[in-house]
N, C-alpha and C. Protein backbone atom coordinates (compact mmCIF):
# COMPACT_ATOMS: atom_id res chain seq x y z
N UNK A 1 8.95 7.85 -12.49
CA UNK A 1 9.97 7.07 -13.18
C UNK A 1 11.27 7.88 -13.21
N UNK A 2 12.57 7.03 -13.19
CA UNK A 2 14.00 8.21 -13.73
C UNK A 2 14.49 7.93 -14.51
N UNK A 3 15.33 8.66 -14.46
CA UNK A 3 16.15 8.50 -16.02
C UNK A 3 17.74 7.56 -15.76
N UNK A 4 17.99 6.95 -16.88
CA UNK A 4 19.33 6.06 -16.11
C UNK A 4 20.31 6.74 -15.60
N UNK A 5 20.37 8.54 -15.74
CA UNK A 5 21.44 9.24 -15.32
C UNK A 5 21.10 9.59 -14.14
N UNK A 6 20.09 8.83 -12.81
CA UNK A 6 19.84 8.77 -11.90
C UNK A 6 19.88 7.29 -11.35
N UNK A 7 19.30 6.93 -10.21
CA UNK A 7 19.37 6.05 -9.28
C UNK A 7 18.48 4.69 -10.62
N UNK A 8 19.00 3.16 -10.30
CA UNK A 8 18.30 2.43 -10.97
C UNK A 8 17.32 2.46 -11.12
N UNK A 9 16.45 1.77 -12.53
CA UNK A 9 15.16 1.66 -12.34
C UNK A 9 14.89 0.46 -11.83
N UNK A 10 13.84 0.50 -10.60
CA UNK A 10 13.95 -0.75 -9.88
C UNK A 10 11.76 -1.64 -10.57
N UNK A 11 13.00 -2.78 -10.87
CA UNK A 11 12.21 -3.89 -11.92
C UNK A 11 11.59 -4.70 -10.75
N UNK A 12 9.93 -5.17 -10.61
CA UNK A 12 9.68 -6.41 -9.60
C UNK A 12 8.89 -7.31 -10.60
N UNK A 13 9.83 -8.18 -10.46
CA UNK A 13 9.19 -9.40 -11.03
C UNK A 13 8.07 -10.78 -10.64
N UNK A 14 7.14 -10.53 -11.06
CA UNK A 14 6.20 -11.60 -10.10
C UNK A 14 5.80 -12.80 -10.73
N UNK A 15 5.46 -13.82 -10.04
CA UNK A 15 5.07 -14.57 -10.51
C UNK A 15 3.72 -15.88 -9.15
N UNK A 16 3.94 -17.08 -9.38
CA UNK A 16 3.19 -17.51 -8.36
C UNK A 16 4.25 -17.99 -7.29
N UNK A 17 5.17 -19.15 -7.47
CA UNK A 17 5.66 -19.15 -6.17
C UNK A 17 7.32 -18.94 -6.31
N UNK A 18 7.75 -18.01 -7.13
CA UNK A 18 8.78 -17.48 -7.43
C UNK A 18 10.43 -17.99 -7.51
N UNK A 19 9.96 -19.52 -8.15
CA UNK A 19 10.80 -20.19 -8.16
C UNK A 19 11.43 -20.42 -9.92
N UNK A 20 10.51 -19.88 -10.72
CA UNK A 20 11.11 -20.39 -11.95
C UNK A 20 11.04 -19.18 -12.98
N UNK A 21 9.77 -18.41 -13.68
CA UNK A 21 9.48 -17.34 -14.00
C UNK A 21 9.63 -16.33 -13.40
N UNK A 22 9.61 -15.89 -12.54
CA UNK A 22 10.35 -14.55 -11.49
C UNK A 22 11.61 -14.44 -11.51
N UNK A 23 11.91 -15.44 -10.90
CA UNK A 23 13.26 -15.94 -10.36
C UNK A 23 14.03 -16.12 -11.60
N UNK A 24 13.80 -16.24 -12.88
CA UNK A 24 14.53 -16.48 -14.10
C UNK A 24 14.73 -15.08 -14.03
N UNK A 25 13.45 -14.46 -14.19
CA UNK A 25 13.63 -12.90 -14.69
C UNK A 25 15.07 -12.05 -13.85
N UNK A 26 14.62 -12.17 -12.57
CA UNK A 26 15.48 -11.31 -12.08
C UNK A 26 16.73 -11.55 -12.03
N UNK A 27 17.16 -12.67 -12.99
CA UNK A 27 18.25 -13.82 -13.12
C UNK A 27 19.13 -12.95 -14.52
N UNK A 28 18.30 -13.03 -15.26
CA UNK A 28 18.54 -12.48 -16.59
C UNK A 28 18.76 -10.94 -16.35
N UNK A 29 17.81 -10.21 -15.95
CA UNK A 29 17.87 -8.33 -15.66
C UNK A 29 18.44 -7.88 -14.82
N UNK A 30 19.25 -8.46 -13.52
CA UNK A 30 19.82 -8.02 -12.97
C UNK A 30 21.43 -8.16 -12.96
N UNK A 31 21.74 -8.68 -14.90
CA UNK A 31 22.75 -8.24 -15.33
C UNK A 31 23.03 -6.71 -15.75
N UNK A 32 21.54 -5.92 -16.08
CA UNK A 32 21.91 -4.70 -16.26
C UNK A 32 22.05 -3.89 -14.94
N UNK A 33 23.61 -2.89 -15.18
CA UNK A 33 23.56 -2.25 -14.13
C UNK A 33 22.79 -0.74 -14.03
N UNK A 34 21.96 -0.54 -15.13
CA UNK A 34 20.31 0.48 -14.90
C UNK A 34 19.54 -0.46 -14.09
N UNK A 35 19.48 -1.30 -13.54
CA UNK A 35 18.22 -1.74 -13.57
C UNK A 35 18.34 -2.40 -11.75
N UNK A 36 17.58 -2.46 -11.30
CA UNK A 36 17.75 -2.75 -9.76
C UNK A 36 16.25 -3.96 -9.64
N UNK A 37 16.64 -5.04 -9.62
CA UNK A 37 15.21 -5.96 -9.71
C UNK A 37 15.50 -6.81 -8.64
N UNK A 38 14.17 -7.33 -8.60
CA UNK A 38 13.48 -8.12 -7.26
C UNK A 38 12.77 -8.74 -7.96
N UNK A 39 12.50 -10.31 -7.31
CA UNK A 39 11.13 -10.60 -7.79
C UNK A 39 10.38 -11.72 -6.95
N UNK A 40 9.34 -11.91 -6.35
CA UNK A 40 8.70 -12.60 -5.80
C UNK A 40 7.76 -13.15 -6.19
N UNK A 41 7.01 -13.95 -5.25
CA UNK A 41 5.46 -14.46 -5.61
C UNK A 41 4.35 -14.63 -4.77
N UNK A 42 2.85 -14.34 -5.39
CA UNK A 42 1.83 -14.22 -5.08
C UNK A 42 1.44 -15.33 -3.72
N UNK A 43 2.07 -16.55 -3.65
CA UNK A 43 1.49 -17.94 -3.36
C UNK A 43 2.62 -17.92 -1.72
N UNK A 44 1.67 -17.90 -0.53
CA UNK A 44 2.22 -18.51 0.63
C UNK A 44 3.84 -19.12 0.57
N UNK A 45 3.51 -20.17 -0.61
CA UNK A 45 4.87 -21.31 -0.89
C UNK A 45 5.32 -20.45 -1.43
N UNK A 46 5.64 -19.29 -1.85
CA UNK A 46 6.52 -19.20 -2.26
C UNK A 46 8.12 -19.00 -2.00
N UNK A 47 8.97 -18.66 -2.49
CA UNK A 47 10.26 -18.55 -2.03
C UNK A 47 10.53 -17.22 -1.29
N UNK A 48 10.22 -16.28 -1.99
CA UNK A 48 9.84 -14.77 -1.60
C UNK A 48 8.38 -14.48 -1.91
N UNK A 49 7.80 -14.11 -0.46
CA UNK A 49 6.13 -13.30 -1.06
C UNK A 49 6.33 -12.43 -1.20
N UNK A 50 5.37 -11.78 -1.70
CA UNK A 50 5.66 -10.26 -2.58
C UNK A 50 4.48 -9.64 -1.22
N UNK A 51 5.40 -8.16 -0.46
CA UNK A 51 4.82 -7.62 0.39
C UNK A 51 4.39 -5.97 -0.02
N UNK A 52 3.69 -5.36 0.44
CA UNK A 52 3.59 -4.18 0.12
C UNK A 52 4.46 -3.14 0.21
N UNK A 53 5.79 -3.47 0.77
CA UNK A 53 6.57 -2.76 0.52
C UNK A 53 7.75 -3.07 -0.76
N UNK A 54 7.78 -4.15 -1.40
CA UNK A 54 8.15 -4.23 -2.38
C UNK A 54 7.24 -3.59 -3.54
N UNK A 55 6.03 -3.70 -3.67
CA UNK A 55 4.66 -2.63 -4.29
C UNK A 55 5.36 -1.33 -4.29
N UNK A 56 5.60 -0.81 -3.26
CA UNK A 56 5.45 0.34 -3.10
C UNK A 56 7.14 1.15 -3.62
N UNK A 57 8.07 0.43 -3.23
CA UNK A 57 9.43 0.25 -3.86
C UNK A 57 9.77 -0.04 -5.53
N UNK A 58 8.91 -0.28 -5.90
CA UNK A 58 8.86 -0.71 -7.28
C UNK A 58 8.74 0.48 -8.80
N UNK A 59 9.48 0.70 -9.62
CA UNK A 59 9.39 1.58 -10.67
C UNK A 59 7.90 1.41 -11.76
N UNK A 60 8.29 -0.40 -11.68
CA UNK A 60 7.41 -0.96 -12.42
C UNK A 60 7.25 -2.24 -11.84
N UNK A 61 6.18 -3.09 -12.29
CA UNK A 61 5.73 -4.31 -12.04
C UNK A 61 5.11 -4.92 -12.87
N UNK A 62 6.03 -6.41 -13.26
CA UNK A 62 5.75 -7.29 -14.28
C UNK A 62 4.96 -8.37 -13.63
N UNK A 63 4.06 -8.93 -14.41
CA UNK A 63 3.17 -10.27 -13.64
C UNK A 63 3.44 -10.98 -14.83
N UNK A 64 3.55 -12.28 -14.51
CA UNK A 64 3.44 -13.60 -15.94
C UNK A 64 2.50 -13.44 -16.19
N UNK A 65 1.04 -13.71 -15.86
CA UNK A 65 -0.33 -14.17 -16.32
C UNK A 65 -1.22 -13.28 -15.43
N UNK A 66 -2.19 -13.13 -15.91
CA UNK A 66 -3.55 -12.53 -15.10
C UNK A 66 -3.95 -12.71 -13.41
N UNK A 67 -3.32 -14.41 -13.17
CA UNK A 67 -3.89 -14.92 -12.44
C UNK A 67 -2.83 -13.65 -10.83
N UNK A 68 -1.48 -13.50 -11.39
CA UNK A 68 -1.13 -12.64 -10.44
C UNK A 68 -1.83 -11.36 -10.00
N UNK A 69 -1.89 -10.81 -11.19
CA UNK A 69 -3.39 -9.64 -11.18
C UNK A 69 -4.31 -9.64 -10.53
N UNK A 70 -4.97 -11.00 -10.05
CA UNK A 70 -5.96 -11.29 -9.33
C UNK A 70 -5.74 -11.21 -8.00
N UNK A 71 -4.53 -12.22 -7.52
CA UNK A 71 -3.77 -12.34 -6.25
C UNK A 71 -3.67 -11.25 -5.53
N UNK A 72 -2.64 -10.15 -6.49
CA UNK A 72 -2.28 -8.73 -5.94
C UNK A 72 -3.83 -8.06 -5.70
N UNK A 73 -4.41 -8.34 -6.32
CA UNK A 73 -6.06 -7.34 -5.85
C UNK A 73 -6.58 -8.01 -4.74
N UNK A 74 -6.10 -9.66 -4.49
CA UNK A 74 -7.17 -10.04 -3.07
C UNK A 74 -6.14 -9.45 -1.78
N UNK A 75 -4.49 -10.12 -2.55
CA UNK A 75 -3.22 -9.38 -1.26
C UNK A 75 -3.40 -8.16 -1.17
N UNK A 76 -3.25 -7.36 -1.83
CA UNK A 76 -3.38 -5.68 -1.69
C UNK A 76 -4.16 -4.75 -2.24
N UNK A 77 -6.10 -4.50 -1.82
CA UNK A 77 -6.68 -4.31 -2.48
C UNK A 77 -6.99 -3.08 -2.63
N UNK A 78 -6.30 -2.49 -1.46
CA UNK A 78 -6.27 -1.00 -1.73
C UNK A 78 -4.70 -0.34 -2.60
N UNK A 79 -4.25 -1.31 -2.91
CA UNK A 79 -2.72 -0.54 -3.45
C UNK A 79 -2.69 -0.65 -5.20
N UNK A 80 -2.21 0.25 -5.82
CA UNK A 80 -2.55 0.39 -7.49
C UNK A 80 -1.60 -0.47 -8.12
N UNK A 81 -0.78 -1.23 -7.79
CA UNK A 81 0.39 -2.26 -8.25
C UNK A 81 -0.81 -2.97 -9.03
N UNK A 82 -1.64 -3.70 -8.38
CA UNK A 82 -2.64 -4.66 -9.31
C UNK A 82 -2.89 -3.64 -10.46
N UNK A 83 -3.33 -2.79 -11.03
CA UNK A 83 -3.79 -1.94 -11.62
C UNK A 83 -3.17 -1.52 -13.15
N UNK A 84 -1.38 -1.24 -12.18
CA UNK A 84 -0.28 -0.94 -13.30
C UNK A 84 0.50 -1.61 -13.49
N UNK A 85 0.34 -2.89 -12.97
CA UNK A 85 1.62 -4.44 -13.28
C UNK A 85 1.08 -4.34 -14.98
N UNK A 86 2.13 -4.61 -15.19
CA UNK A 86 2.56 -5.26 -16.81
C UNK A 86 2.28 -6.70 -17.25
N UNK A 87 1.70 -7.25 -18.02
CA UNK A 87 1.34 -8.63 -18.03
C UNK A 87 2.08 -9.39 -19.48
N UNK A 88 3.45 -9.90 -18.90
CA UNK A 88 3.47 -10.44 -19.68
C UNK A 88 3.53 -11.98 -20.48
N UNK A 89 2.35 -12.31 -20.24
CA UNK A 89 1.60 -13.25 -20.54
C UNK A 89 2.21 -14.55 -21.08
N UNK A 90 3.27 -14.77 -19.70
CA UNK A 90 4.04 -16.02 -20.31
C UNK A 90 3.51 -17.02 -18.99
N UNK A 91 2.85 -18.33 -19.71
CA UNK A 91 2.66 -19.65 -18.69
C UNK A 91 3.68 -19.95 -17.57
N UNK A 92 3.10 -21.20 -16.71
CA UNK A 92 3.90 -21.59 -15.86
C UNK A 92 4.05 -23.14 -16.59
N UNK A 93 5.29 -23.18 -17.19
CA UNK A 93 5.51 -24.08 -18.33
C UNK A 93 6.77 -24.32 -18.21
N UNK A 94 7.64 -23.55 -18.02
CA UNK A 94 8.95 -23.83 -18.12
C UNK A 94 10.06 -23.65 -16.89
N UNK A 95 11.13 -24.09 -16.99
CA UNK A 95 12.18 -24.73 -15.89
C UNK A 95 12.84 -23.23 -15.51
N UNK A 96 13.15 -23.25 -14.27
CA UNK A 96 14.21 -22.40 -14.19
C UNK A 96 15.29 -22.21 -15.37
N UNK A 97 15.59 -20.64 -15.25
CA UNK A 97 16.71 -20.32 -16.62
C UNK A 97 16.69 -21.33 -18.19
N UNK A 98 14.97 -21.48 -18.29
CA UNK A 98 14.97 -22.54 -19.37
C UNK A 98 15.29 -21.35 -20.58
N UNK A 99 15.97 -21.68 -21.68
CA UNK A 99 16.52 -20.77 -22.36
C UNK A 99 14.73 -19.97 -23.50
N UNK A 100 13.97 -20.99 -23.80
CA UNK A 100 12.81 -20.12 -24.58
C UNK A 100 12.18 -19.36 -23.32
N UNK A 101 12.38 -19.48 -22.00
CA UNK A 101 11.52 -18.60 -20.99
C UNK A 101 12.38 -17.47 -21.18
N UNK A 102 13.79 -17.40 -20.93
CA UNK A 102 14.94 -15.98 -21.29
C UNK A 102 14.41 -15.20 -21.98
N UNK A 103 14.40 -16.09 -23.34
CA UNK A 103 13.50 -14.46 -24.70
C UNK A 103 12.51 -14.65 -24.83
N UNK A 104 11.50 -15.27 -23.88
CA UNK A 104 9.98 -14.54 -23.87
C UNK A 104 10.24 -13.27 -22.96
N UNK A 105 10.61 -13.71 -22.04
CA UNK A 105 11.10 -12.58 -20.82
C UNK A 105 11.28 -11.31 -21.85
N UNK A 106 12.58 -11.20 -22.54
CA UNK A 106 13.52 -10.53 -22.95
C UNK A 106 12.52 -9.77 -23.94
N UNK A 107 12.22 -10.76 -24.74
CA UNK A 107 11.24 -9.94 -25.84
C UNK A 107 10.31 -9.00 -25.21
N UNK A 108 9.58 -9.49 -24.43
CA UNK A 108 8.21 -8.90 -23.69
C UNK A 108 8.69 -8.10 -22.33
N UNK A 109 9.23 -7.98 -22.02
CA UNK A 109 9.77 -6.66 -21.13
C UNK A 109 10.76 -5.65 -21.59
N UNK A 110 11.41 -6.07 -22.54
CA UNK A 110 12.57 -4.92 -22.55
C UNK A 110 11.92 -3.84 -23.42
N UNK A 111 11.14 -3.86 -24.56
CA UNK A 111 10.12 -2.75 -24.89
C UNK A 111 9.92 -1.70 -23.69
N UNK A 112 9.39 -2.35 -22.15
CA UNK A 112 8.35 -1.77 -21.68
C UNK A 112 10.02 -0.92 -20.70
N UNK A 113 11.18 -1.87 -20.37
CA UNK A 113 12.37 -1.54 -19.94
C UNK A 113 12.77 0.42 -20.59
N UNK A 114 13.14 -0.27 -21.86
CA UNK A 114 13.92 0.92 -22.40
C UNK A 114 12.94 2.16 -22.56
N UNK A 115 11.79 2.46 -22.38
CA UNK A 115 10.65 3.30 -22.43
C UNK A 115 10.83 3.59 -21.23
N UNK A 116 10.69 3.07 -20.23
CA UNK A 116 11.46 3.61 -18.91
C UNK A 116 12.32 4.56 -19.16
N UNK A 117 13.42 3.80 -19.54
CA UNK A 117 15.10 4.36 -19.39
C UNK A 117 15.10 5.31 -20.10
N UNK A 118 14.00 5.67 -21.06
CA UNK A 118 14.36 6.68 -22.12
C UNK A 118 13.08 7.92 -21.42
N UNK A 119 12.55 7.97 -20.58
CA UNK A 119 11.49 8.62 -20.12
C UNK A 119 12.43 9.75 -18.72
């Protein structure tokens, strides 16, 4: 991990087909300029798949739900991303940039954010 008085911390945001929960996220966090985010998804359809070199590029890794957890272990079953993704356990329920998806996001990552930045 670095410290913000180094190179960004680079955020990957996942989800299934990275059109609404991902894609919000990295919508919202890649207003901070600590923070260097991406975010894709588990699912063929998606907009961006998430490849092992984004895994491997990654500071940290957020998943919405379990079910990505699963994905990343059948996509990449030798790589520890499944292992140390972050789960934060928000449904596939809501719209792009829907404003209660923002501060679930917000609430439930920036804890795990500033512990970074402060590490």
């Amino acid at each position: 991990m670095t410290s913000s008085g180094s190179r960004p911390i680079r955020v990957l945001f996942i989800c299934q087909f990275n059109r609404k929960r991902s894609a919000t996220a990295e919508r919202v966090f890649a207003k901070d300029p600590s923070l260097d985010v991406r975010s894709a998804g588990t699912s063929v359809d998606a907009l961006v798949q998430v490849n092992e070199r984004m895994l491997d590029w990654a500071d940290v890794v957020f998943i919405m739900d379990e079910a990505q957890r699963l994905a990343l272990e059948h996509l990449f079953p030798a790589h520890e991303a499944a292992r140390r993704a972050i789960c934060l356990d928000i449904d596939d329920k809501y719209a792009f940039l829907d404003p209660e998806l923002v501060t679930l996001l917000r609430d439930r990552a920036n804890p795990h954010i500033e512990r970074l930045k402060s590490s």
